[in-house]
Protein backbone atom coordinates (compact mmCIF):
# COMPACT_ATOMS: atom_id res chain seq x y z
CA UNK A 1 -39.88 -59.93 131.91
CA UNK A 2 -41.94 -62.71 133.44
CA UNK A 3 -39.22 -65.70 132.14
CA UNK A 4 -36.83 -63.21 133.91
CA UNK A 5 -38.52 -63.14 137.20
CA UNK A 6 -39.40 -66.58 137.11
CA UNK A 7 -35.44 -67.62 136.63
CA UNK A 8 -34.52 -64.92 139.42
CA UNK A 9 -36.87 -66.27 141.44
CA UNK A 10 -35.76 -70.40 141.42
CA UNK A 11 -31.91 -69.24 141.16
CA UNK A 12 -32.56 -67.18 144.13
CA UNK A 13 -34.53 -70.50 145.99
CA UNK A 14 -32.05 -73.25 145.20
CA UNK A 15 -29.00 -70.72 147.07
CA UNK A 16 -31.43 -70.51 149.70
CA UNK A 17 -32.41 -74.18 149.75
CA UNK A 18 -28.76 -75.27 149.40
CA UNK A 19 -27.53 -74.58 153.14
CA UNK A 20 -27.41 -76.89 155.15
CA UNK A 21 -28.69 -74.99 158.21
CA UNK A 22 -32.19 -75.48 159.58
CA UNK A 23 -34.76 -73.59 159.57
CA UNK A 24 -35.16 -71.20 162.62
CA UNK A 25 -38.31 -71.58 164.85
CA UNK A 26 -41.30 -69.46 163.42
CA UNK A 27 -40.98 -68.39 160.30
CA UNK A 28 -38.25 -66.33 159.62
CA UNK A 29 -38.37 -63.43 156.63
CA UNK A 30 -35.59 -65.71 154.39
CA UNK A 31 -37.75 -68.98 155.05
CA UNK A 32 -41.33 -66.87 153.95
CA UNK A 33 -38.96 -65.72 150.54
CA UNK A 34 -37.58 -69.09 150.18
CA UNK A 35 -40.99 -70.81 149.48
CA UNK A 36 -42.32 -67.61 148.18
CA UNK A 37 -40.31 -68.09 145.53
CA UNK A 38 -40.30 -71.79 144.74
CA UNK A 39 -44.06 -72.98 145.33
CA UNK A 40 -46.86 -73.12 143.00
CA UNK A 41 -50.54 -74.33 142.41
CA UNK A 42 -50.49 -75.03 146.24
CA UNK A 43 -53.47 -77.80 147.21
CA UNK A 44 -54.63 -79.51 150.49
CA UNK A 45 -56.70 -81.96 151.32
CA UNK A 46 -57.58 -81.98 154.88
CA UNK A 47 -59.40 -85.11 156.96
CA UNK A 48 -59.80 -84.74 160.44
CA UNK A 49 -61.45 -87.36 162.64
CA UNK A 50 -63.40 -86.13 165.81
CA UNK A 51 -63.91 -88.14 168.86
CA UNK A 52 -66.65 -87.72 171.30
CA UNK A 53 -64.30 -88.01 173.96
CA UNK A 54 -62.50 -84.47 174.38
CA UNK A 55 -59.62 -86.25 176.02
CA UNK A 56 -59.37 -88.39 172.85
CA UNK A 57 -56.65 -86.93 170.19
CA UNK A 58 -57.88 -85.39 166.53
CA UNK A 59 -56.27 -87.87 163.99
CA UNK A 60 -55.71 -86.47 160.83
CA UNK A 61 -54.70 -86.70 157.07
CA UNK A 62 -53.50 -83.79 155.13
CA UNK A 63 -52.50 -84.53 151.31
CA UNK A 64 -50.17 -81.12 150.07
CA UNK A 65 -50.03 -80.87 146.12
CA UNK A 66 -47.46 -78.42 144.97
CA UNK A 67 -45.25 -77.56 141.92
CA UNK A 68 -41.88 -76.73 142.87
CA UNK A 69 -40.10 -74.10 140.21
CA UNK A 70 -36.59 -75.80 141.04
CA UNK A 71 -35.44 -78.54 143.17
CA UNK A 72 -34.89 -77.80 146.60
CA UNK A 73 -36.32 -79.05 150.18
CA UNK A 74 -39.70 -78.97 151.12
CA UNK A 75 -40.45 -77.32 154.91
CA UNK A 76 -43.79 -77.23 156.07
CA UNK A 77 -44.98 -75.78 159.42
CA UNK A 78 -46.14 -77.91 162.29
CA UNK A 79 -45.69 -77.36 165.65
CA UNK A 80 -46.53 -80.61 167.40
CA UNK A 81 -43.25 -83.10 168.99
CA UNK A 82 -42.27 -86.18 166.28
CA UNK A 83 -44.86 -88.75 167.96
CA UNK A 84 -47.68 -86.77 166.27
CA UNK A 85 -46.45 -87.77 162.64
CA UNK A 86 -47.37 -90.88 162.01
CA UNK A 87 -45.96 -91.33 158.22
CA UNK A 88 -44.88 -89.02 155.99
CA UNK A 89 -45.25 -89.92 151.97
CA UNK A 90 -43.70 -88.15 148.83
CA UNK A 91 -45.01 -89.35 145.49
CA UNK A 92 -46.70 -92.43 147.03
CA UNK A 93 -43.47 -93.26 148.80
CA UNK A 94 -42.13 -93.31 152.44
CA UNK A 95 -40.25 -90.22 152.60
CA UNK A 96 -37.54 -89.32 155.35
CA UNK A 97 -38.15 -86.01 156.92
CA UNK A 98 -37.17 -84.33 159.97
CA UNK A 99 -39.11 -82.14 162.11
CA UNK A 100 -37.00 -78.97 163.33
CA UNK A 101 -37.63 -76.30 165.59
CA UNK A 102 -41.29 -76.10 164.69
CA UNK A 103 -41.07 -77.33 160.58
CA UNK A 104 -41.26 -80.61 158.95
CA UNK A 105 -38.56 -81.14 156.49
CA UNK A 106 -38.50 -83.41 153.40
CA UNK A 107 -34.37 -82.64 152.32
CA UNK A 108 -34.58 -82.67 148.38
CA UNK A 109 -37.12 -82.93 145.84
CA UNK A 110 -36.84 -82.13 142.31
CA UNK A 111 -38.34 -79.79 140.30
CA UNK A 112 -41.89 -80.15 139.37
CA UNK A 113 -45.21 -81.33 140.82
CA UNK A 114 -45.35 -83.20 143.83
CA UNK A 115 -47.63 -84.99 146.21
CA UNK A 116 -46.80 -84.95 150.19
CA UNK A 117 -49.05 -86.85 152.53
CA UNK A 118 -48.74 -86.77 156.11
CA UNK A 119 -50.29 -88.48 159.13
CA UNK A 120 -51.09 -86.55 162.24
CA UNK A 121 -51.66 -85.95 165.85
CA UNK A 122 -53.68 -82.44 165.38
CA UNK A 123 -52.52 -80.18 168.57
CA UNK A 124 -55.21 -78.80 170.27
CA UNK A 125 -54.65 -75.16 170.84
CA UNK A 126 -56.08 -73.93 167.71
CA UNK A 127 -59.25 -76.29 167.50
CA UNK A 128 -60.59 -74.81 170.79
CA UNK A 129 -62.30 -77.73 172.27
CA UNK A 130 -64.85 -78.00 174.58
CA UNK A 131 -66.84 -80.93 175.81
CA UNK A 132 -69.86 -79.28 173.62
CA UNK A 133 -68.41 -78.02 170.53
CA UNK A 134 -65.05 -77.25 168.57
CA UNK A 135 -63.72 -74.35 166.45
CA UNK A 136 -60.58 -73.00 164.76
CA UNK A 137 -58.72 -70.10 165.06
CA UNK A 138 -55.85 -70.64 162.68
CA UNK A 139 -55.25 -66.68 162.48
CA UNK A 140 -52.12 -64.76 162.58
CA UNK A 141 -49.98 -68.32 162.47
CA UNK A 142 -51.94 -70.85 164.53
CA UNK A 143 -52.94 -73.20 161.64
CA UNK A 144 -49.41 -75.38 162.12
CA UNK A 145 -50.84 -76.24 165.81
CA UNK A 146 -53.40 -78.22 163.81
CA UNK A 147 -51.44 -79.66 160.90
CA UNK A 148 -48.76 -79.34 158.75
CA UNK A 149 -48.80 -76.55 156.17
CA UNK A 150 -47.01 -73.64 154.93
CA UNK A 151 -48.31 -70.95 157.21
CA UNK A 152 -47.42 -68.05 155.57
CA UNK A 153 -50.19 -65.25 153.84
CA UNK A 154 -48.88 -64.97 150.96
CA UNK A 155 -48.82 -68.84 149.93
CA UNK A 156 -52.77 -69.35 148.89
CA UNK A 157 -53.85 -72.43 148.23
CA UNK A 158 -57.38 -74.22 147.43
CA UNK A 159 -58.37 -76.99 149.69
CA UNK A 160 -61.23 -79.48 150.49
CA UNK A 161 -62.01 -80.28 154.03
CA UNK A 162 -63.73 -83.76 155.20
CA UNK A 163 -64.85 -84.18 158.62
CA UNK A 164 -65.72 -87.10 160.49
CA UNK A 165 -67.75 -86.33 163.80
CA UNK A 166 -69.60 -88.54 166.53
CA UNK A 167 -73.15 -89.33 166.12
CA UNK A 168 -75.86 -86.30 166.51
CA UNK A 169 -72.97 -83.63 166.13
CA UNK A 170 -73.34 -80.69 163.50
CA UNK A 171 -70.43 -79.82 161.07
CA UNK A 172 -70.34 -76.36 159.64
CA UNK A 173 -67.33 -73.87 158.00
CA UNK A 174 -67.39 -71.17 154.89
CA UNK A 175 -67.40 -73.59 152.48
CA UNK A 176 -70.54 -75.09 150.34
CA UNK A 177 -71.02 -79.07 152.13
CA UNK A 178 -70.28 -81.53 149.07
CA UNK A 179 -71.76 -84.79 150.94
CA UNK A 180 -73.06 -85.53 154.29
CA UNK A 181 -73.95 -89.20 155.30
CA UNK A 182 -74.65 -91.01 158.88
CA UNK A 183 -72.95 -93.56 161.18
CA UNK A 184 -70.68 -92.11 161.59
CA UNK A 185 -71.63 -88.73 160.69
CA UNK A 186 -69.37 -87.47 157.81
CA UNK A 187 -69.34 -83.96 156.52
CA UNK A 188 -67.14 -83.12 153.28
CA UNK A 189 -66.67 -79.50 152.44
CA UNK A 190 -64.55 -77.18 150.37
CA UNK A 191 -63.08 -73.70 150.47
CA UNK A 192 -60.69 -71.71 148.77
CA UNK A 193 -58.85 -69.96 151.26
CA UNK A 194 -56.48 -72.18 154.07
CA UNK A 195 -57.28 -69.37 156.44
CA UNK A 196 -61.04 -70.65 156.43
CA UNK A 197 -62.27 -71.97 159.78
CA UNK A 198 -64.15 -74.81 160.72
CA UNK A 199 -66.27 -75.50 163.76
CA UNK A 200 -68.53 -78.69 164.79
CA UNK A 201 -71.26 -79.01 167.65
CA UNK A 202 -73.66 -81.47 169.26
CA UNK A 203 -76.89 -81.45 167.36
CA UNK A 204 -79.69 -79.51 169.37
């Protein structure tokens, strides 16, 4: 029964993968069942860089590990115009992509494990910053105004989360700290859910 499902389940992605037509803005019910079906042992590794300066933009680094069950495009979510990617990477490779009506789009990949890493301009309506401290609310669907991801419940993934904050400035989230260490201040944590949020303050 479980071969069976699994073979419904990539014949049913690569029809859905094989149209050429974009995906619509949000995410639509056949985009959620699309990946749903397709993506497995789902990893991120998130860096985020902090200025002092709240005018200054969040520059960031996310690395996506996947397994795809058959070969097929790979959409992530990120709502931010094209300047905020700054390179895109499949495999250790440049990688063409497009970013549509809210998604970032790699066209074809095969079937397998992969590696995507992307360069960013994080948006800031999710980080909620203030000239005194800064916190996500990624909940329902906000995390793809930070970076790109598949923002969808019922993808879970594990994921490790590095910060790097100005000077005298306190990271914190629900995940154990791995290493902290000065000039600049550096704060590596991990989690297991993406949902988790994040939040970092001036020292008092």
């Amino acid at each position: 029964m479980g071969y069976l499902h699994d073979m419904m389940a990539a014949l049913l992605a690569m029809a859905l993968a094989s149209g050429a037509v974009p995906p619509e803005p949000g995410i639509a019910e056949g985009l959620a069942r699309e990946r749903a079906a397709t993506i497995r042992d789902l990893r991120y590794e998130l860096d985020l860089q902090v200025p002092a300066a709240r005018a200054m933009p969040v520059a960031g680094r996310v690395t996506v590990r996947l397994s795809l069950a058959a070969s097929g495009r790979i959409v992530l979510d990120f709502s931010r115009p094209r300047d905020a990617v700054r390179g895109v990477r499949l495999d250790g490779r440049d990688a063409a992509y497009e970013l549509v009506n809210g998604h970032l789009v790699i066209a074809t990949a095969a079937a397998g494990p992969h590696e995507v890493a992307i360069e960013f301009v994080a948006g800031d309506e999710a980080l909620n910053r203030n000239d005194e401290f800064l916190y996500t609310l990624f909940v329902p669907a906000r995390a793809r105004l930070t970076f790109p991801c598949f923002d969808q419940p019922d993808l879970k993934a594990r994921y490790s989360l590095t910060l790097t904050v100005p000077a005298g400035w306190q990271a914190v989230s629900n995940g154990a700290a791995l290493r902290t260490v000065d000039a600049p201040s550096v704060c590596s944590r991990s989690a297991t859910r993406p949902s988790a949020g994040l939040a970092a303050r001036p020292e008092v």
